[in-house]
Protein backbone atom coordinates (compact mmCIF):
# COMPACT_ATOMS: atom_id res chain seq x y z
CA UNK A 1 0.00 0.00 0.00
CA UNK A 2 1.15 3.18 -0.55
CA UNK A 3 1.62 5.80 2.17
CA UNK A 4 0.81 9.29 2.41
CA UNK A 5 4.11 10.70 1.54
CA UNK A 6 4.67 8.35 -1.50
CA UNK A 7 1.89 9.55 -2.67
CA UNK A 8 2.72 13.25 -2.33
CA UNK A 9 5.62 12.27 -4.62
CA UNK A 10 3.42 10.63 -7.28
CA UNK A 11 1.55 13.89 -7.15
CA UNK A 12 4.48 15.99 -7.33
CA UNK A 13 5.78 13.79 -9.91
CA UNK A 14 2.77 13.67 -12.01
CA UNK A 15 2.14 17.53 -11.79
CA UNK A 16 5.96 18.20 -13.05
CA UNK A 17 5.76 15.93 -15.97
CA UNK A 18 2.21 17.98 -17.10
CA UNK A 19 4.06 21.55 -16.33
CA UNK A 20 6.93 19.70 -18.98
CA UNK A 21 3.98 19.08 -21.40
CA UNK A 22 2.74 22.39 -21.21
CA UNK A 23 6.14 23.96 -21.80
CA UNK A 24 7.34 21.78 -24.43
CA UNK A 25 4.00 22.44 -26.27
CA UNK A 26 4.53 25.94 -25.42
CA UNK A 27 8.21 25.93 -26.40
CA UNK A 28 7.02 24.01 -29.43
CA UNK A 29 4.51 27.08 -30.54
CA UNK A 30 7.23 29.33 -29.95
CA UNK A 31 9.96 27.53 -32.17
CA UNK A 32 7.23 26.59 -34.83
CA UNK A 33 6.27 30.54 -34.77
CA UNK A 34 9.73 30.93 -35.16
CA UNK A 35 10.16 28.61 -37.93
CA UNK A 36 7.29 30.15 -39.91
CA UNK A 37 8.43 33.88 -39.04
CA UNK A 38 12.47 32.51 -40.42
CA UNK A 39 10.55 30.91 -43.46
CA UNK A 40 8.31 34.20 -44.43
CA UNK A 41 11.44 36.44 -44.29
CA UNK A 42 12.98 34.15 -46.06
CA UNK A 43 10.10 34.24 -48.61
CA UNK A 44 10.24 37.94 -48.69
CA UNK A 45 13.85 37.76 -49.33
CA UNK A 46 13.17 35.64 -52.79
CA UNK A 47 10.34 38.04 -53.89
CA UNK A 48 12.89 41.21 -53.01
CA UNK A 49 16.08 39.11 -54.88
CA UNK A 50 12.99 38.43 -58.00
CA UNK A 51 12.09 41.86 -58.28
CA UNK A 52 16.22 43.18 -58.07
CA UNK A 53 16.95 40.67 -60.31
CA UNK A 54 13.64 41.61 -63.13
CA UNK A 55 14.41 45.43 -62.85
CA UNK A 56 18.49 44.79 -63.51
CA UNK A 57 17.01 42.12 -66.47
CA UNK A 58 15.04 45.59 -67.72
CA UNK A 59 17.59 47.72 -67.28
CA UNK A 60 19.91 45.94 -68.84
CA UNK A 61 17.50 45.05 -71.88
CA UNK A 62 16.86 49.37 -72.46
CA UNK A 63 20.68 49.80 -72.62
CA UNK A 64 20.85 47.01 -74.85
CA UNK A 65 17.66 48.33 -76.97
CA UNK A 66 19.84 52.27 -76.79
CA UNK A 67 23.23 50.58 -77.64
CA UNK A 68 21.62 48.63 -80.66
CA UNK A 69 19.51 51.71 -81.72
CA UNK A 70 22.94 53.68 -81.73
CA UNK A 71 25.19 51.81 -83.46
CA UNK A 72 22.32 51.63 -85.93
CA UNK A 73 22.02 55.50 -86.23
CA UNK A 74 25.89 55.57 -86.51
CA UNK A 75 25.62 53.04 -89.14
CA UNK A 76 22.65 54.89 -91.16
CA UNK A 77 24.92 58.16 -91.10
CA UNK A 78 27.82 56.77 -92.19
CA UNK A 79 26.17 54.99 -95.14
CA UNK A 80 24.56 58.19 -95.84
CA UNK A 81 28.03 60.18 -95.73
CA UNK A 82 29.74 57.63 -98.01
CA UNK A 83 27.02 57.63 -100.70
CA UNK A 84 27.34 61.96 -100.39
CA UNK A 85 30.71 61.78 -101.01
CA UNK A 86 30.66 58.84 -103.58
CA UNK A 87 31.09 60.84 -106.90
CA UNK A 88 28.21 60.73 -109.64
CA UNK A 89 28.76 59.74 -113.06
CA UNK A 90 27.76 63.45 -114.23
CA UNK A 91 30.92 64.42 -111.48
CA UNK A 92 33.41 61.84 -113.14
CA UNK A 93 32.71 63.49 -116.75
CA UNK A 94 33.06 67.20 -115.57
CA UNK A 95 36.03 66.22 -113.73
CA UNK A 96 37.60 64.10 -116.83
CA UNK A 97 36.69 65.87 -119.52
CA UNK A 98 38.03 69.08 -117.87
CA UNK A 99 41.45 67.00 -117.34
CA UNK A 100 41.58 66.12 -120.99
CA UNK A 101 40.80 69.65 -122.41
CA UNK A 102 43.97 70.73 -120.24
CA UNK A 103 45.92 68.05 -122.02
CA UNK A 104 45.17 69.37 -125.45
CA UNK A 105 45.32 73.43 -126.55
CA UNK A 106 44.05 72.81 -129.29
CA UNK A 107 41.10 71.75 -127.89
CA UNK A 108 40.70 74.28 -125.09
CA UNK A 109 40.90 76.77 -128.05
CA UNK A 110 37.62 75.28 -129.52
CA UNK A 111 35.84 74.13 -126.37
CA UNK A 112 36.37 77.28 -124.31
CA UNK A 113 35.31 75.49 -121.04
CA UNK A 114 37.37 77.46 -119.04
CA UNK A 115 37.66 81.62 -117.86
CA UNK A 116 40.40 83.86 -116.59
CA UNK A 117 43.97 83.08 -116.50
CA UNK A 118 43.16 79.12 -116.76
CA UNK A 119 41.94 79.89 -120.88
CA UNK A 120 43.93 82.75 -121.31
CA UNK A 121 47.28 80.23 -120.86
CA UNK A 122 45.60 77.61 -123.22
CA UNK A 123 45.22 80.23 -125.68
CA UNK A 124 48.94 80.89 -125.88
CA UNK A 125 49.49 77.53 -126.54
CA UNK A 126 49.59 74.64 -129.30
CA UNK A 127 49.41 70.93 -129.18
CA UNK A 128 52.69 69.53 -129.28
CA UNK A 129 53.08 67.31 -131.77
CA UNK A 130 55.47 64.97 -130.38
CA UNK A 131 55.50 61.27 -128.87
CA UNK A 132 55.74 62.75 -125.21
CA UNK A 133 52.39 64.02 -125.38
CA UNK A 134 51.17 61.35 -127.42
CA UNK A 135 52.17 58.76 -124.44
CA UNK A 136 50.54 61.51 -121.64
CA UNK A 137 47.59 61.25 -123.98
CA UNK A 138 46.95 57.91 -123.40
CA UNK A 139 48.41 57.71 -119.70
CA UNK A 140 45.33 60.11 -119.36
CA UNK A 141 42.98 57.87 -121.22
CA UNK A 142 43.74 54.67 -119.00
CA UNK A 143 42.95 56.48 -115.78
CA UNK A 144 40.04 58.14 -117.40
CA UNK A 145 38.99 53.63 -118.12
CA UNK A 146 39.59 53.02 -115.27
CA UNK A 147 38.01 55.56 -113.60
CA UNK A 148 34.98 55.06 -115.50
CA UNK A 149 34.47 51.58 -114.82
CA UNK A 150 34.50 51.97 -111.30
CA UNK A 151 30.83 52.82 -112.11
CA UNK A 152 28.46 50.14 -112.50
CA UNK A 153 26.83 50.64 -116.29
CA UNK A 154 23.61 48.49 -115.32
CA UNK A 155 22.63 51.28 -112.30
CA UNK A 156 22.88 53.78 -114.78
CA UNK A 157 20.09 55.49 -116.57
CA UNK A 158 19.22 54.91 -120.32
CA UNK A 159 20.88 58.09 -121.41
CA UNK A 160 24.29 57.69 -118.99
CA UNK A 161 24.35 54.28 -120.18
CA UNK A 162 24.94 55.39 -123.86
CA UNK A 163 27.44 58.25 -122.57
CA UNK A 164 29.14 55.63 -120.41
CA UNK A 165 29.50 53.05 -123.35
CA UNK A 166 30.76 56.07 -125.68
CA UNK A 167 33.38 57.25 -123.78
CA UNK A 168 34.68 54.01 -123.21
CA UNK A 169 35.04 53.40 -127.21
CA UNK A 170 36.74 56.37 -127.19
CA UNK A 171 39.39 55.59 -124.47
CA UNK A 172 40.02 52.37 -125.58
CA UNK A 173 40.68 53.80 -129.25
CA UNK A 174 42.99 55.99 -127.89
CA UNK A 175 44.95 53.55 -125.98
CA UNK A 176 44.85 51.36 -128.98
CA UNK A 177 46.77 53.99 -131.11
CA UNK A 178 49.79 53.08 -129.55
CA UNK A 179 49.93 49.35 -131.40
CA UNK A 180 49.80 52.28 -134.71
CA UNK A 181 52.01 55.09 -133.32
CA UNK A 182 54.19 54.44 -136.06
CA UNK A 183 51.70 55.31 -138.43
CA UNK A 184 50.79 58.86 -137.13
CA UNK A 185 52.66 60.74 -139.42
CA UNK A 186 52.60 64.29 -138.59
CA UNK A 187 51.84 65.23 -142.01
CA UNK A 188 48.62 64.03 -143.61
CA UNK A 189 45.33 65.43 -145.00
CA UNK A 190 42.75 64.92 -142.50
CA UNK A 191 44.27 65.23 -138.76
CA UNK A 192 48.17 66.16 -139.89
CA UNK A 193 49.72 69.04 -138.37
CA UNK A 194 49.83 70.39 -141.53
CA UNK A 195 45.63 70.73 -141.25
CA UNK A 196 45.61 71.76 -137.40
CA UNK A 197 48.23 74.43 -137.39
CA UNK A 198 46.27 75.99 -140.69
CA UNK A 199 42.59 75.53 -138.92
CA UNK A 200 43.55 76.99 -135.52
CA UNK A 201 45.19 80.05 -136.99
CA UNK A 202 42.15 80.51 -139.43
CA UNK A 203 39.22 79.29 -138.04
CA UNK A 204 39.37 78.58 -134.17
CA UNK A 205 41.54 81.05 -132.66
CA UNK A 206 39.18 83.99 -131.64
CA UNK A 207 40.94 87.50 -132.30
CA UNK A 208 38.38 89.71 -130.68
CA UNK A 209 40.46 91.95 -128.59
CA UNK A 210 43.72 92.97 -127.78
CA UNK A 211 44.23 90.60 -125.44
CA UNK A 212 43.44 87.48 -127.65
CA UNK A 213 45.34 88.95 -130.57
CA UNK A 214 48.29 89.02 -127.93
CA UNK A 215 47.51 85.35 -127.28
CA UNK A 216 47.41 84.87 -131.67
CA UNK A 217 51.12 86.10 -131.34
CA UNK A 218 52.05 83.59 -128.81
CA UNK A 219 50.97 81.11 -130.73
CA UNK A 220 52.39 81.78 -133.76
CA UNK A 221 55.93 81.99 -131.52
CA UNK A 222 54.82 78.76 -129.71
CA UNK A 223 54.93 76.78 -133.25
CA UNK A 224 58.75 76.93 -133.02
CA UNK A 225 58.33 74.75 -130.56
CA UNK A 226 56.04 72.15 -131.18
């Protein structure tokens, strides 16, 4: 049988094993509330790290968007620049034709393309009849080809098209005169010197004023030296 005081101790027993239950349940709402209060920081942590992480992705896609727009303004000026500065066909005949003129006084005396000092000094001259300017005649024709045919004949319009394939005939006649050079006598009827000399003195030298009769003079001084 059990006596009074053993069963105090049961009793005492028995009440300090409930006052553990109570405080490991309590202890166990505590460290569950815990738990859930780690796990919704933690939670709240991801959604902030989400969001950083979208607004850099944005960020980074607009700067991509500006550098790509950028390079592709860069890219439309430049092209635009080039094809401003790219000479036109109408720009390579001014240019060339006002090259060969210079080559030949004879011709500048006809064509009077040029003004001022520039004609005036063609005036005074003659074409020298002599293989040196015969070779510089068609040094200047194979630039002038090759030149040319830098431009593409098929973007061309219908009426640059026949100009192009013209002055091509032309060049390539000239540079073919060398395989005859042996043949270009200076005296004969058509293109001799005997015919230009008598036609530029008589027909295309303009004596209007004092100033081209002073340039006749020269000429007739410059044949001397022809």
């Amino acid at each position: 049988m059990l006596v009074a005081s053993d069963m105090y101790s049961l009793a005492n027993v028995e009440r300090v094993s409930f006052l553990d239950d109570i405080s490991i349940h309590r202890g166990g709402r505590r460290r569950d509330a815990r738990i859930g209060s780690v796990k919704g920081a933690d939670r709240s942590c991801a959604r902030d790290v989400d969001t950083q992480v979208e607004l850099l992705a944005r960020s980074q896609m607009q700067a991509t968007k500006k550098l790509m727009l950028a390079i592709l303004s860069w890219f439309v000026i430049a092209v635009v620049y080039v094809l401003a500065q790219r000479p036109t066909i109408d720009d390579f005949f001014r240019a060339f034709s006002d090259e060969w003129v210079r080559l030949d006084p004879d011709l500048a005396v006809v064509a009077r393309d040029f003004s001022g000092d520039e004609q005036a000094r063609l005036d005074r001259q003659l074409r020298p009849w002599t293989n040196e300017y015969f070779e510089r005649r068609r040094e200047a024709a194979k630039r002038g080809l090759v030149a040319l045919r830098r431009f593409s004949e098929a973007e061309l319009s219908a009426e640059d098209r026949i100009s192009f394939q013209v002055l091509a005939w032309q060049l390539q006649s000239v540079i073919d005169e060398e395989k005859y050079q042996r043949l270009n006598y200076p005296l004969e009827p058509q293109n001799g010197a005997d015919v230009d000399l008598v036609s530029n003195f008589t027909v295309w030298q303009p004596v209007k004023n004092g100033l081209e009769a002073d340039n006749y003079v020269a000429q007739l001084e410059f044949t001397t030296k022809c």
